[in-house]
Protein backbone atom coordinates (compact mmCIF):
# COMPACT_ATOMS: atom_id res chain seq x y z
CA UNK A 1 -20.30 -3.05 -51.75
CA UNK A 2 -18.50 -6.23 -51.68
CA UNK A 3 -19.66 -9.03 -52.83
CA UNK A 4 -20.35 -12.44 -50.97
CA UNK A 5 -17.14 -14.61 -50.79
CA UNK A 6 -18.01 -17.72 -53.35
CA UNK A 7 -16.17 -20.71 -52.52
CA UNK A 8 -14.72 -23.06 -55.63
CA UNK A 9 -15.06 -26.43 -54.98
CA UNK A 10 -13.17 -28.53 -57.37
CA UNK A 11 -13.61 -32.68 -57.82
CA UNK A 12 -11.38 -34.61 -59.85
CA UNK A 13 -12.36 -38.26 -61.20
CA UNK A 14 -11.97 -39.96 -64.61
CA UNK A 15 -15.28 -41.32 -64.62
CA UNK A 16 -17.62 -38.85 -66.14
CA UNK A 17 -21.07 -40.22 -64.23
CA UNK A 18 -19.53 -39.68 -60.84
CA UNK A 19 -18.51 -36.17 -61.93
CA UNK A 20 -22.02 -35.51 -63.33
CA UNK A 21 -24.23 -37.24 -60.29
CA UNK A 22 -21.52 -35.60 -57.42
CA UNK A 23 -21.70 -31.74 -59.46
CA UNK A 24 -25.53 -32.27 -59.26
CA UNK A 25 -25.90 -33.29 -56.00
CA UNK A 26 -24.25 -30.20 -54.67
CA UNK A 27 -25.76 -28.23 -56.71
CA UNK A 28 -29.37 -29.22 -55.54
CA UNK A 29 -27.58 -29.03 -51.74
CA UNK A 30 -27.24 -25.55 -52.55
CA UNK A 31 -23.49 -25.25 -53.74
CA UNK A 32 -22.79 -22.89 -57.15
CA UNK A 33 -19.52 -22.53 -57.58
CA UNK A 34 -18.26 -26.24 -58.72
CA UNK A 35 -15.44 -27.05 -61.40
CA UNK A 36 -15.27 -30.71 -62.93
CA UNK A 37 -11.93 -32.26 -64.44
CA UNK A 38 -11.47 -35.91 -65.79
CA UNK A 39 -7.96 -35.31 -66.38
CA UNK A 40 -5.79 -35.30 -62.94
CA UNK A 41 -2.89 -33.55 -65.18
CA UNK A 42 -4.76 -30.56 -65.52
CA UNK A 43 -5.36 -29.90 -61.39
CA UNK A 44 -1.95 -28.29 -60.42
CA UNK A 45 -2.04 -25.88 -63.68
CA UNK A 46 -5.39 -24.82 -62.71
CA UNK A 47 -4.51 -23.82 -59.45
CA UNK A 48 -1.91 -21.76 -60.56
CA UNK A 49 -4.66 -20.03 -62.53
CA UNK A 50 -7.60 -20.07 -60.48
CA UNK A 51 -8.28 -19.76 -56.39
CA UNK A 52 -10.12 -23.33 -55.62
CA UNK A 53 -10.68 -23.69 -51.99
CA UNK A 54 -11.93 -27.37 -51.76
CA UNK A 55 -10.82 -30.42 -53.58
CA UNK A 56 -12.49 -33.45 -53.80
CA UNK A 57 -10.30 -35.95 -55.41
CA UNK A 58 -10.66 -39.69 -56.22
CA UNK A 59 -7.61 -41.64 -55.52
CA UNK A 60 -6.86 -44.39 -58.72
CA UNK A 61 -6.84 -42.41 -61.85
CA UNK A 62 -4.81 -42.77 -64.64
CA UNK A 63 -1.57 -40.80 -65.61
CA UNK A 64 -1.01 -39.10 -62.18
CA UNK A 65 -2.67 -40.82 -58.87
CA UNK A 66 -4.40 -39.27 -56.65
CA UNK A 67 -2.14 -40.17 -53.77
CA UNK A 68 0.76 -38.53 -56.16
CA UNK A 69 -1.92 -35.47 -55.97
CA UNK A 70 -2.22 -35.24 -52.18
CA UNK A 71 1.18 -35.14 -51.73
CA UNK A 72 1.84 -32.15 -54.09
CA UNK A 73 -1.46 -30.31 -52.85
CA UNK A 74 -0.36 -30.58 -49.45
CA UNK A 75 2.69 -29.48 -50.42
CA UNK A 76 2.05 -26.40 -52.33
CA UNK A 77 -1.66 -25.74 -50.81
CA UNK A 78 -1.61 -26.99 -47.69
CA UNK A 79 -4.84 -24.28 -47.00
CA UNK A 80 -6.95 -25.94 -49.38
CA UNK A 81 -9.29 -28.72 -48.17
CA UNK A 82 -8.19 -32.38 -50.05
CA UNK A 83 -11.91 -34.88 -49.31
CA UNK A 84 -11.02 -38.55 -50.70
CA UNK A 85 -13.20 -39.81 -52.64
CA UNK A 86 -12.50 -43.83 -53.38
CA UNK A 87 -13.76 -47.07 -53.97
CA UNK A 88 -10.60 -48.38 -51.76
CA UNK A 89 -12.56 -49.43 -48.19
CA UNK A 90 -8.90 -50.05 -46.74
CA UNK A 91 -7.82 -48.79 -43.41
CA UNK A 92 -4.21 -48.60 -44.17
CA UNK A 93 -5.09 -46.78 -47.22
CA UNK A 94 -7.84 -44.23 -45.24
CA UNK A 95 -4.63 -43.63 -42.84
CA UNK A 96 -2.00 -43.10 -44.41
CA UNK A 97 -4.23 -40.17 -46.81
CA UNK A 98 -4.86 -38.34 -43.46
CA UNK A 99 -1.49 -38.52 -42.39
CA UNK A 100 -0.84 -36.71 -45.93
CA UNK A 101 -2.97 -34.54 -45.54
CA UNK A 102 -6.55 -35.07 -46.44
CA UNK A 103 -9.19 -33.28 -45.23
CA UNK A 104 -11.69 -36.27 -45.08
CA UNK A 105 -11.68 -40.07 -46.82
CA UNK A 106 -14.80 -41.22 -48.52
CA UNK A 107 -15.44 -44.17 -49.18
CA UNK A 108 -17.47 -45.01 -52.67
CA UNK A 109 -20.21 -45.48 -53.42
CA UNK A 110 -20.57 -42.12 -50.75
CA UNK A 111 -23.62 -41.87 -49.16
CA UNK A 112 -25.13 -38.28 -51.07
CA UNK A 113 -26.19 -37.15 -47.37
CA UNK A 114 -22.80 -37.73 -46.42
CA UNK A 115 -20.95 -36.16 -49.28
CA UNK A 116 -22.58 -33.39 -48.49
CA UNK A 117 -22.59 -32.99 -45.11
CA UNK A 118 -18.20 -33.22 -45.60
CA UNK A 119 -18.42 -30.74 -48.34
CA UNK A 120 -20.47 -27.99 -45.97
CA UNK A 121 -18.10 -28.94 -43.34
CA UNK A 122 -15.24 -28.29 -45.00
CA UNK A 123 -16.95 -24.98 -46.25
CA UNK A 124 -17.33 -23.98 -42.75
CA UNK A 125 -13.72 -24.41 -42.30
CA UNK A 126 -12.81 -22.16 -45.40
CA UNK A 127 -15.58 -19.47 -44.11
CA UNK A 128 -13.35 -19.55 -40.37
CA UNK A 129 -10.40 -18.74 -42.20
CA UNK A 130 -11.71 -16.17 -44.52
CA UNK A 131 -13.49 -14.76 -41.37
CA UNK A 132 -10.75 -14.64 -39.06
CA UNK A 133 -8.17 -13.30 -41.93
CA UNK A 134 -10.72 -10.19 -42.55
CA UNK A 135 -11.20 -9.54 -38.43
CA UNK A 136 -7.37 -9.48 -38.24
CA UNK A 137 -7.22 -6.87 -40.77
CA UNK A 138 -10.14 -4.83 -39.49
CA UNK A 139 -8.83 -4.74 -36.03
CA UNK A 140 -5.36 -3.84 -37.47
CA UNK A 141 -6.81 -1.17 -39.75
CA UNK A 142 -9.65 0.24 -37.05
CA UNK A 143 -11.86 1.36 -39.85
CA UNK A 144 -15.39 0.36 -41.09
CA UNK A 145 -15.52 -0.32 -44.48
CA UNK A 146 -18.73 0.52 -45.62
CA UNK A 147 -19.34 3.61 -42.95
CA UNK A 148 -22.79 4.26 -45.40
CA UNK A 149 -24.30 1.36 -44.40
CA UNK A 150 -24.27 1.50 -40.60
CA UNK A 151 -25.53 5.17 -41.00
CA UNK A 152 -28.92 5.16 -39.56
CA UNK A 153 -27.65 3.53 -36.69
CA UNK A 154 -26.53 6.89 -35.10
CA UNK A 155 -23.52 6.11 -32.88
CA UNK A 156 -20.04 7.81 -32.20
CA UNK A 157 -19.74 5.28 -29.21
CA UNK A 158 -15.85 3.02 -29.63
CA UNK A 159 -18.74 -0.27 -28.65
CA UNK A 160 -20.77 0.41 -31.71
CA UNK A 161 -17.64 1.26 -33.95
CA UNK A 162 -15.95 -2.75 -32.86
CA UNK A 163 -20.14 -4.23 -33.53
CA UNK A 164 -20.11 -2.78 -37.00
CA UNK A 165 -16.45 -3.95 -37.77
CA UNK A 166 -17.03 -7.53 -37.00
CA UNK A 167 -20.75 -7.13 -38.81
CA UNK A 168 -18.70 -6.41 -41.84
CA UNK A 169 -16.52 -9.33 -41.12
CA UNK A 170 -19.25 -11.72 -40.80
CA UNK A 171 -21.53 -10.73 -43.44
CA UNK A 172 -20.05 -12.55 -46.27
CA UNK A 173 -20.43 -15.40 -44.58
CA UNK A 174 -23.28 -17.86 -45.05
CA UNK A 175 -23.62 -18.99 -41.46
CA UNK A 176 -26.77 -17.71 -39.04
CA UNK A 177 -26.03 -14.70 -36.96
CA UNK A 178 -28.23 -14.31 -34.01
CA UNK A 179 -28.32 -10.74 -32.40
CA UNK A 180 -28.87 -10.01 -28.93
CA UNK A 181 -30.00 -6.88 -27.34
CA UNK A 182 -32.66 -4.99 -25.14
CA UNK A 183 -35.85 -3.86 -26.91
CA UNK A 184 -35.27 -1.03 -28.59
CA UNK A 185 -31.17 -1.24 -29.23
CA UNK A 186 -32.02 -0.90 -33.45
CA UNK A 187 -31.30 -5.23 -34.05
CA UNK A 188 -33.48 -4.79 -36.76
CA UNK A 189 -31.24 -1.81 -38.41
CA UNK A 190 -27.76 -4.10 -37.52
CA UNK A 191 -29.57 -7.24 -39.34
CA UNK A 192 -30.31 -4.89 -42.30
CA UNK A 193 -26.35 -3.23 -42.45
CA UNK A 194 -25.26 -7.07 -42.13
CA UNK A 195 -27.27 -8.13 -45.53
CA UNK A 196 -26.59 -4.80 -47.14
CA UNK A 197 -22.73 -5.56 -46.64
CA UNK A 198 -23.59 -8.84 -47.58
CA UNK A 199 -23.80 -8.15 -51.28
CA UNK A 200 -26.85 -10.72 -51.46
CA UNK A 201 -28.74 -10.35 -54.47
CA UNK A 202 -32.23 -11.29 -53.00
CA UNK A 203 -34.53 -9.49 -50.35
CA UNK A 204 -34.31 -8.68 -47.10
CA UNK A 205 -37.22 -10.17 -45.53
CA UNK A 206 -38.36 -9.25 -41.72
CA UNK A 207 -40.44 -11.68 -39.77
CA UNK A 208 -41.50 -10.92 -35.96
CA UNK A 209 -42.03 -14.67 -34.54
CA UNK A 210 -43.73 -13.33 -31.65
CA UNK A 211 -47.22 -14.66 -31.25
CA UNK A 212 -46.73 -17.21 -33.89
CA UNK A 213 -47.86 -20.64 -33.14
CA UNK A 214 -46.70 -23.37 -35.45
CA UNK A 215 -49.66 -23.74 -37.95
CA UNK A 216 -48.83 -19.47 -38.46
CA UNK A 217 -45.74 -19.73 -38.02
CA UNK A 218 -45.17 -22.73 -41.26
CA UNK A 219 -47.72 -20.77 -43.29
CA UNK A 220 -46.11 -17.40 -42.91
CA UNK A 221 -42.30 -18.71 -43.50
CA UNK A 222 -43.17 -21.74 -46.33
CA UNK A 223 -46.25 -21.53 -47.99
CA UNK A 224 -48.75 -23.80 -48.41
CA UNK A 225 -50.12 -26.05 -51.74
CA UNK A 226 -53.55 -25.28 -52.94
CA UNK A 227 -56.23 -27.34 -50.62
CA UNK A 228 -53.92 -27.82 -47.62
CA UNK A 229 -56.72 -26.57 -45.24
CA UNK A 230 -60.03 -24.83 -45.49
CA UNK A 231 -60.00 -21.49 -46.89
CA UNK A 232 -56.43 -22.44 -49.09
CA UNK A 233 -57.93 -21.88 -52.39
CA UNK A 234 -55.01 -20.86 -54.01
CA UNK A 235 -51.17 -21.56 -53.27
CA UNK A 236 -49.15 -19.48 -51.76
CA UNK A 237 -45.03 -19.04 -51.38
CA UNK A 238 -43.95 -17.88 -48.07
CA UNK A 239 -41.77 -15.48 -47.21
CA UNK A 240 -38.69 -18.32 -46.98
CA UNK A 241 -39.05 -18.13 -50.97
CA UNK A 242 -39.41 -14.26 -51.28
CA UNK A 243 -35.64 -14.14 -49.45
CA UNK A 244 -34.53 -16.35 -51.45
CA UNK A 245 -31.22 -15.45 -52.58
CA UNK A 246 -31.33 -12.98 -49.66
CA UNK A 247 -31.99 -12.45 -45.95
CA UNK A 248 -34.82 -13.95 -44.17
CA UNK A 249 -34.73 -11.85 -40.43
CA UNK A 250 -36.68 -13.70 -37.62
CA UNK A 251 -36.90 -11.38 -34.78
CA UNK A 252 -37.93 -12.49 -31.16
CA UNK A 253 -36.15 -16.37 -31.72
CA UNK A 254 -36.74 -16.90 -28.25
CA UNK A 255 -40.60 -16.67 -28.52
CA UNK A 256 -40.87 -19.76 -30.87
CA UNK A 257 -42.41 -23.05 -29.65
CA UNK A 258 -40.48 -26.43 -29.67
CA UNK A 259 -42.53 -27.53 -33.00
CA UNK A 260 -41.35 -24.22 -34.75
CA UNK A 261 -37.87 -24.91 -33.30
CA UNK A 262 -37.38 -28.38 -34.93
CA UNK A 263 -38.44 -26.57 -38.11
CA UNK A 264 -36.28 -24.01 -38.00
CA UNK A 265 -33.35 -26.47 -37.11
CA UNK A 266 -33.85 -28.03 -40.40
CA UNK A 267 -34.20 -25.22 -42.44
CA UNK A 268 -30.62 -24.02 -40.97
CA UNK A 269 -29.05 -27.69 -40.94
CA UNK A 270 -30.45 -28.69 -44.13
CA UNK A 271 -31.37 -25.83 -45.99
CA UNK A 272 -34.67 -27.38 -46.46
CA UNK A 273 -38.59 -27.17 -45.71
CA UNK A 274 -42.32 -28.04 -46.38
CA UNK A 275 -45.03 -25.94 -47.33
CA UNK A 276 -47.94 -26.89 -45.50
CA UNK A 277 -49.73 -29.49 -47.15
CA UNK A 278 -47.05 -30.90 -49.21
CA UNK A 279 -44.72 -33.99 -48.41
CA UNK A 280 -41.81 -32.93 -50.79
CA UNK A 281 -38.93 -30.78 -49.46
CA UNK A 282 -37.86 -27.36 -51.19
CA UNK A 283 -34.47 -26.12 -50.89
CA UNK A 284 -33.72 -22.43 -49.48
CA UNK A 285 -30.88 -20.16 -50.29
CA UNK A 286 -31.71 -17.51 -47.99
CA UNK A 287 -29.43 -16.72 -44.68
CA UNK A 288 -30.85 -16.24 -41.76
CA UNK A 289 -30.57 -14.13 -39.08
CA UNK A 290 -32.75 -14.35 -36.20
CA UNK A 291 -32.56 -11.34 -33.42
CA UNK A 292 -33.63 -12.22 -29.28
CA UNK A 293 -34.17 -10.09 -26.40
CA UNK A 294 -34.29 -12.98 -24.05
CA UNK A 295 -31.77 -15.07 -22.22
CA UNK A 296 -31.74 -17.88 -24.55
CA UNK A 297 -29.17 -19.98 -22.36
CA UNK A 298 -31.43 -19.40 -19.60
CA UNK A 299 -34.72 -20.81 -21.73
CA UNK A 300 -32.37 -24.19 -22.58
CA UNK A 301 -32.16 -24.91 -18.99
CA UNK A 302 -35.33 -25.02 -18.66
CA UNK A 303 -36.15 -26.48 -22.08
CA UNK A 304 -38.08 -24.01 -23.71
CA UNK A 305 -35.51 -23.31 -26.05
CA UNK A 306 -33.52 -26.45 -27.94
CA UNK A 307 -29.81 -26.43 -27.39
CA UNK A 308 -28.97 -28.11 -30.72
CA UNK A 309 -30.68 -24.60 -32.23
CA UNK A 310 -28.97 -22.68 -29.80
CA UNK A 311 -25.76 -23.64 -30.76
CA UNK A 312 -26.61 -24.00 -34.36
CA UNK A 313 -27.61 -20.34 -34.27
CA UNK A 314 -24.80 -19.13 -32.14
CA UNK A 315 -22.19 -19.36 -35.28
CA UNK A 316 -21.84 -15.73 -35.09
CA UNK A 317 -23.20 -13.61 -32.54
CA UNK A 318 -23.66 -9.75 -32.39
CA UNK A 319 -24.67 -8.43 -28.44
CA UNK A 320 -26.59 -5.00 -28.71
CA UNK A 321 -25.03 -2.69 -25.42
CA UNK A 322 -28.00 -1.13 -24.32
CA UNK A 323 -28.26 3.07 -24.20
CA UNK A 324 -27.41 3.46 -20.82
CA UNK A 325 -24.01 1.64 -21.65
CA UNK A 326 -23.73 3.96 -24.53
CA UNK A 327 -24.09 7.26 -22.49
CA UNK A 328 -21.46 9.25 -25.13
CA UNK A 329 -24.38 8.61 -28.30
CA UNK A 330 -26.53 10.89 -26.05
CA UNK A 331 -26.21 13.93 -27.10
CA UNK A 332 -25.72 12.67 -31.02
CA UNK A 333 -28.63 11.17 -30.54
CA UNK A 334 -30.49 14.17 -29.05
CA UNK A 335 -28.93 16.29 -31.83
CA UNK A 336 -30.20 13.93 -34.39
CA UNK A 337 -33.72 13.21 -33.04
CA UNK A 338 -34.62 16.76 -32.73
CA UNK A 339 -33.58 17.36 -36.15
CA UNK A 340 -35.83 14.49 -37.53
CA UNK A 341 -38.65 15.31 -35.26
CA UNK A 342 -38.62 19.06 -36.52
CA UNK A 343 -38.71 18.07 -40.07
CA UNK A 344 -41.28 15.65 -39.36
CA UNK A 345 -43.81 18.06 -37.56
CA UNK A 346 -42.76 21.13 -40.07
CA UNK A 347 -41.10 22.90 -37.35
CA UNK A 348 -37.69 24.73 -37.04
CA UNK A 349 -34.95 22.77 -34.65
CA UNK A 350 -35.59 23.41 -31.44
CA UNK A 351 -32.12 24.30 -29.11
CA UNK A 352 -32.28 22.93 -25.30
CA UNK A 353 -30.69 23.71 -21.88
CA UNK A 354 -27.29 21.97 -21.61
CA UNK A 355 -28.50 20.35 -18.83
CA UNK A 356 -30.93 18.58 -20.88
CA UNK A 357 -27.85 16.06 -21.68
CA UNK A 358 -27.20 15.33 -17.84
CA UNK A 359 -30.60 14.89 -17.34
CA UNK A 360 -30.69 12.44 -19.98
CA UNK A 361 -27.41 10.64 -19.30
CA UNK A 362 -28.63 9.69 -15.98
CA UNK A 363 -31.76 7.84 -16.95
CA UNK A 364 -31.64 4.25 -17.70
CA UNK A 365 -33.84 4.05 -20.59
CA UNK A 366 -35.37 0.73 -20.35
CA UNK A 367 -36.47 1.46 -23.48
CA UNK A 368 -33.61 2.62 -25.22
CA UNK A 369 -32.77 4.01 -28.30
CA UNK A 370 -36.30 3.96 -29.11
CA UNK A 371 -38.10 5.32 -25.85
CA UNK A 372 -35.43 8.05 -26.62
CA UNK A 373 -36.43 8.93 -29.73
CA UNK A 374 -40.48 8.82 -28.50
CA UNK A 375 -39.46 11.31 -25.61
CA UNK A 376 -37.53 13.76 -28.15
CA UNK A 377 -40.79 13.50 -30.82
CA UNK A 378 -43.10 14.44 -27.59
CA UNK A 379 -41.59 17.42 -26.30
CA UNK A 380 -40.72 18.51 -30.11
CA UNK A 381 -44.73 18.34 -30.95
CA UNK A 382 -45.44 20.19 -27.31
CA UNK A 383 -42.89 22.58 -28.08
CA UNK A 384 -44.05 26.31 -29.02
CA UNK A 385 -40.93 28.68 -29.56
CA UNK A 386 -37.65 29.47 -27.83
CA UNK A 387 -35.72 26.68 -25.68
CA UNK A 388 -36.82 23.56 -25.77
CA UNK A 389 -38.47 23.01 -21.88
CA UNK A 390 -36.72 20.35 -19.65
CA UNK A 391 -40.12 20.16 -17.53
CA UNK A 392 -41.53 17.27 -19.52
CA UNK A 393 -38.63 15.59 -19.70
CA UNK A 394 -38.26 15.79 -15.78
CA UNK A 395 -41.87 14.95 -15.66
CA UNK A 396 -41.41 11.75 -17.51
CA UNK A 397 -38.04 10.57 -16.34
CA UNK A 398 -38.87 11.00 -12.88
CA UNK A 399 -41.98 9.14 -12.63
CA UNK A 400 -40.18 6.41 -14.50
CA UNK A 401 -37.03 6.57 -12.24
CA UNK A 402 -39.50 6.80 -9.30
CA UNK A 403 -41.45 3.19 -10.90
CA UNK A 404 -38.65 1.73 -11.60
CA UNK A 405 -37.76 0.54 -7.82
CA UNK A 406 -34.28 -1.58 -7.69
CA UNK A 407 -33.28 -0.43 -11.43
CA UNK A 408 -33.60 3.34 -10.45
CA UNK A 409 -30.69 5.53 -11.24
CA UNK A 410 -29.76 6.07 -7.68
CA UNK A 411 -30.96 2.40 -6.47
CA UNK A 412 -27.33 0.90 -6.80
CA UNK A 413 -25.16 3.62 -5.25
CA UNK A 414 -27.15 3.51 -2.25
CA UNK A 415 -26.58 -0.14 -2.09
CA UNK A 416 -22.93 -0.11 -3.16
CA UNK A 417 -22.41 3.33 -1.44
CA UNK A 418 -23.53 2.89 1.88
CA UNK A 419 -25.47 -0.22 2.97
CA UNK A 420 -21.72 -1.94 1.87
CA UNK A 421 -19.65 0.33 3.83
CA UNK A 422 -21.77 0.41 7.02
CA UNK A 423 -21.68 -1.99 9.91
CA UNK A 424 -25.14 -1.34 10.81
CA UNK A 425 -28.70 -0.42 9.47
CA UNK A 426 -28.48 3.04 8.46
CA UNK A 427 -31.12 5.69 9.78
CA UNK A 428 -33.80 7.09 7.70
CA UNK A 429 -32.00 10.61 8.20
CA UNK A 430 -28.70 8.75 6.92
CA UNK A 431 -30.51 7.50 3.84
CA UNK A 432 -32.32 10.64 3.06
CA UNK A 433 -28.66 12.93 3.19
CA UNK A 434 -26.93 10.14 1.34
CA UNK A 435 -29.40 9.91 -1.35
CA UNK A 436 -29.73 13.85 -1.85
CA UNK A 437 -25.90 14.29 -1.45
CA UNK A 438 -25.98 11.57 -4.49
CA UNK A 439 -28.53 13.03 -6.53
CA UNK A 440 -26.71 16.98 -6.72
CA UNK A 441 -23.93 15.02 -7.50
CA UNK A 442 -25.12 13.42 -10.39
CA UNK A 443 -27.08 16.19 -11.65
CA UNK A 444 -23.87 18.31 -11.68
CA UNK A 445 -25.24 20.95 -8.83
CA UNK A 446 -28.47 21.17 -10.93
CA UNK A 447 -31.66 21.31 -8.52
CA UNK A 448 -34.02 20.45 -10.97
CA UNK A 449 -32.41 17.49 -12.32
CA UNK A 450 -31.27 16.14 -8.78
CA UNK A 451 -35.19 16.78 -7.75
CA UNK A 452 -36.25 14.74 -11.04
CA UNK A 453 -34.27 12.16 -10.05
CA UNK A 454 -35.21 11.97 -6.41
CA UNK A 455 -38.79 12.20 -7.59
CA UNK A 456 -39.25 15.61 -5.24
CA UNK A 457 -40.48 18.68 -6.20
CA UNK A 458 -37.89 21.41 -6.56
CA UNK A 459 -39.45 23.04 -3.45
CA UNK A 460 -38.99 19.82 -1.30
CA UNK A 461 -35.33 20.15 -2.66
CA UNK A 462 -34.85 23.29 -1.52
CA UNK A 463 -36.02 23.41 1.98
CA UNK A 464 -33.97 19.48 2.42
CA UNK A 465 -30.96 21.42 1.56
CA UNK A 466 -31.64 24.20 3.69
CA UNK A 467 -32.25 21.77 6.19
CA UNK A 468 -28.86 20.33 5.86
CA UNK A 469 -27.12 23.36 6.00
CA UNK A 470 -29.08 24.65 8.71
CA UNK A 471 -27.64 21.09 10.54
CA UNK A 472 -24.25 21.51 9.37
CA UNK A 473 -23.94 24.71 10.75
């Protein structure tokens, strides 16, 4: 595993309290990795030794300036970040430092809110670079790293292969990563790969949001202090503080209410929160990674959903395809749900009917990966001896093709295949010939399946052919 990228933050100043109250004050924001010097001589050797990726630097020190600095750092490291830090509130000064070079100008004494905020901004800019260095190489390369990892998500589909390079990409990064996908795509198993790759130290913790209101939705992620309401006898840490150090996964984002939301927003902007009943603010380490199945654009519009969260969460985003555009991991998947359901139940592998796979690849699955894998358990458990019997599956998907109206497998080729390319409404007779023409087609000259999908008996099959024939002729 590799580990998560720590980024070395370096600040330079010969006045040992502002080194000492600036270190600490990152620190408590949430920020490890810091390096203190009181001697600007010593800043050019170090980098020669050492990878520092931000420098803040005050600007009047003795023996070599800091101006003399930013000149040679953006010189020689022109990809390192150079923040200002100085008690010089001159514009000419402030100008002519960005024209040099520098990344930011601060002006002393520096607000500690907005010290920070430049230091995690600047840290966002370092994590862009890193990020966009690694995707280069991966889509160069065209290999996962960590194949292991991605494992139980059983895919051989190109789709999957690019989600699960840039999940490796992304998962050293400390920015939210919202997943989006149908139910039953596996968001939860691509949340886990992402912390596994992460190299976190802590937990991965799973929340499901859905059916949370606020008062459960505080006490489940922060706590609360002993007394906050009736029936708090003792205090409790949330879940926020068992990931710390980890993941915390929130699945179904799109279910929270606004209250939640603004929570939530400050947790990710902030890294901070309140247990319920307290009034003083506890930092988090965790990342987060939230998971949707809903339109989340479409909930802003209608303000159910806040954009600044949107858009706070939308740093990196991972979309799910669902099964249906997946149709190569069928029979992978068949082949590896049997296998599982048979050593589940203490039965020997079943084989099927190669037509099981057409079947199969013409269904929808509204319910995906995992409606597949509850349809290949079934028929396992009804199974006896011998081949494995298409009837329940043709049961199944063809009362669910049959339900499913407008989203039916053969709903859009009758629109796109002959309501488009006539002039006029077609007859009944028309639509019938049309839609059984369709149907054998699909199900590769297979009655059964074609009957399935048409939600006909076999024998109702049979004697429409005939009846074609019999016209043809």
């Amino acid at each position: 595993m590799t580990g998560t990228t720590t980024f070395s933050i370096l600040i330079v100043d010969d006045e040992q309290h502002i080194l000492f109250s600036s270190e600490s004050l990152l620190r408590f924001a949430g920020i490890r990795d810091i390096r203190t010097l009181d001697d600007s001589r010593r800043v050019l050797p170090l980098l020669e030794k050492e990878t520092i990726h931000i420098i803040v630097l005050d600007l009047f020190m003795p023996y070599v300036s800091g101006r003399e600095l930013l000149t040679a750092l953006s010189r020689d490291y022109p990809h390192i970040p150079v923040i200002v830090m100085t008690a010089a509130d001159e514009v000419d000064m402030a100008v002519d430092c960005m024209k040099a070079g520098a990344f930011d100008y601060l002006v002393k004494p520096v607000e500690n809110a907005r010290l920070v905020s430049c230091v995690k901004r600047a840290l966002e800019i370092c994590s862009l670079k890193n990020q966009v260095s690694q995707l280069r190489e991966h889509l160069l390369t065209n290999r996962i790293e960590h194949p292991a990892v991605f494992s139980p998500i059983v895919s051989t589909s190109p789709k999957m292969s690019a989600i699960f390079q840039y999940c490796e990409v992304i998962a050293e990064s400390r920015q939210p990563v919202i997943i989006i996908g149908e139910t039953g795509t596996g968001k939860e198993l691509i949340a886990k790969a992402i912390h596994t790759v992460s190299g976190l130290r802590g937990k991965f913790v799973p929340v499901n949001a859905a059916g949370l209101d606020d008062n459960m939705f505080s006490d489940t992620l922060f706590g609360h202090k002993k007394g906050a309401y009736t029936g708090a006898d003792q205090a409790r840490a949330g879940l926020i503080a068992q990931a710390s150090g980890g993941t915390l996964f929130l699945d179904e984002i799109g279910d929270l209410n606004e209250v939640s939301q603004v929570k939530l927003l400050r947790l990710l902007q902030e890294q901070e929160y309140y247990q319920v009943g307290s009034d003083m603010p506890l930092i988090s380490d965790a990342r987060i990674v939230v998971a949707t199945n809903r339109d989340l654009r479409a909930l802003t519009a209608t303000g159910k959903f806040r954009n600044d969260l949107y858009f706070r969460l939308c740093t990196h985003q991972v979309q799910l395809p669902p099964l249906r555009e997946r149709v190569e991991d069928i029979q992978v998947l068949l082949e590896h749900f049997l296998a599982e359901s048979a050593q589940e139940l203490k039965k020997k592998k079943p084989s099927y009917p190669p037509e099981l796979i057409t079947l199969l690849s013409l269904y929808d699955f509204p319910g995906n990966v995992r409606e597949m894998k509850a349809l290949i358990f079934d028929a396992v458990a009804r199974h006896n001896s011998g081949v494995l019997s298409m009837e329940r599956f043709k049961e199944l998907i063809g009362t669910r093709s049959s339900q499913s109206g407008a989203g039916s497998p053969l709903a859009k080729s009758v629109v796109d295949g002959l309501l488009v390319t006539l002039d006029r409404l077609p007859t009944v007779r028309e639509v019938e010939d049309y839609l059984v023409d369709e149907a054998m087609k699909r199900a590769n000259g297979n009655q059964g399946i074609a009957a399935s999908l048409l939600g006909f008996t076999r024998q109702t099959l049979n004697k429409r052919l005939r009846k074609c024939k019999e016209n043809l002729s």
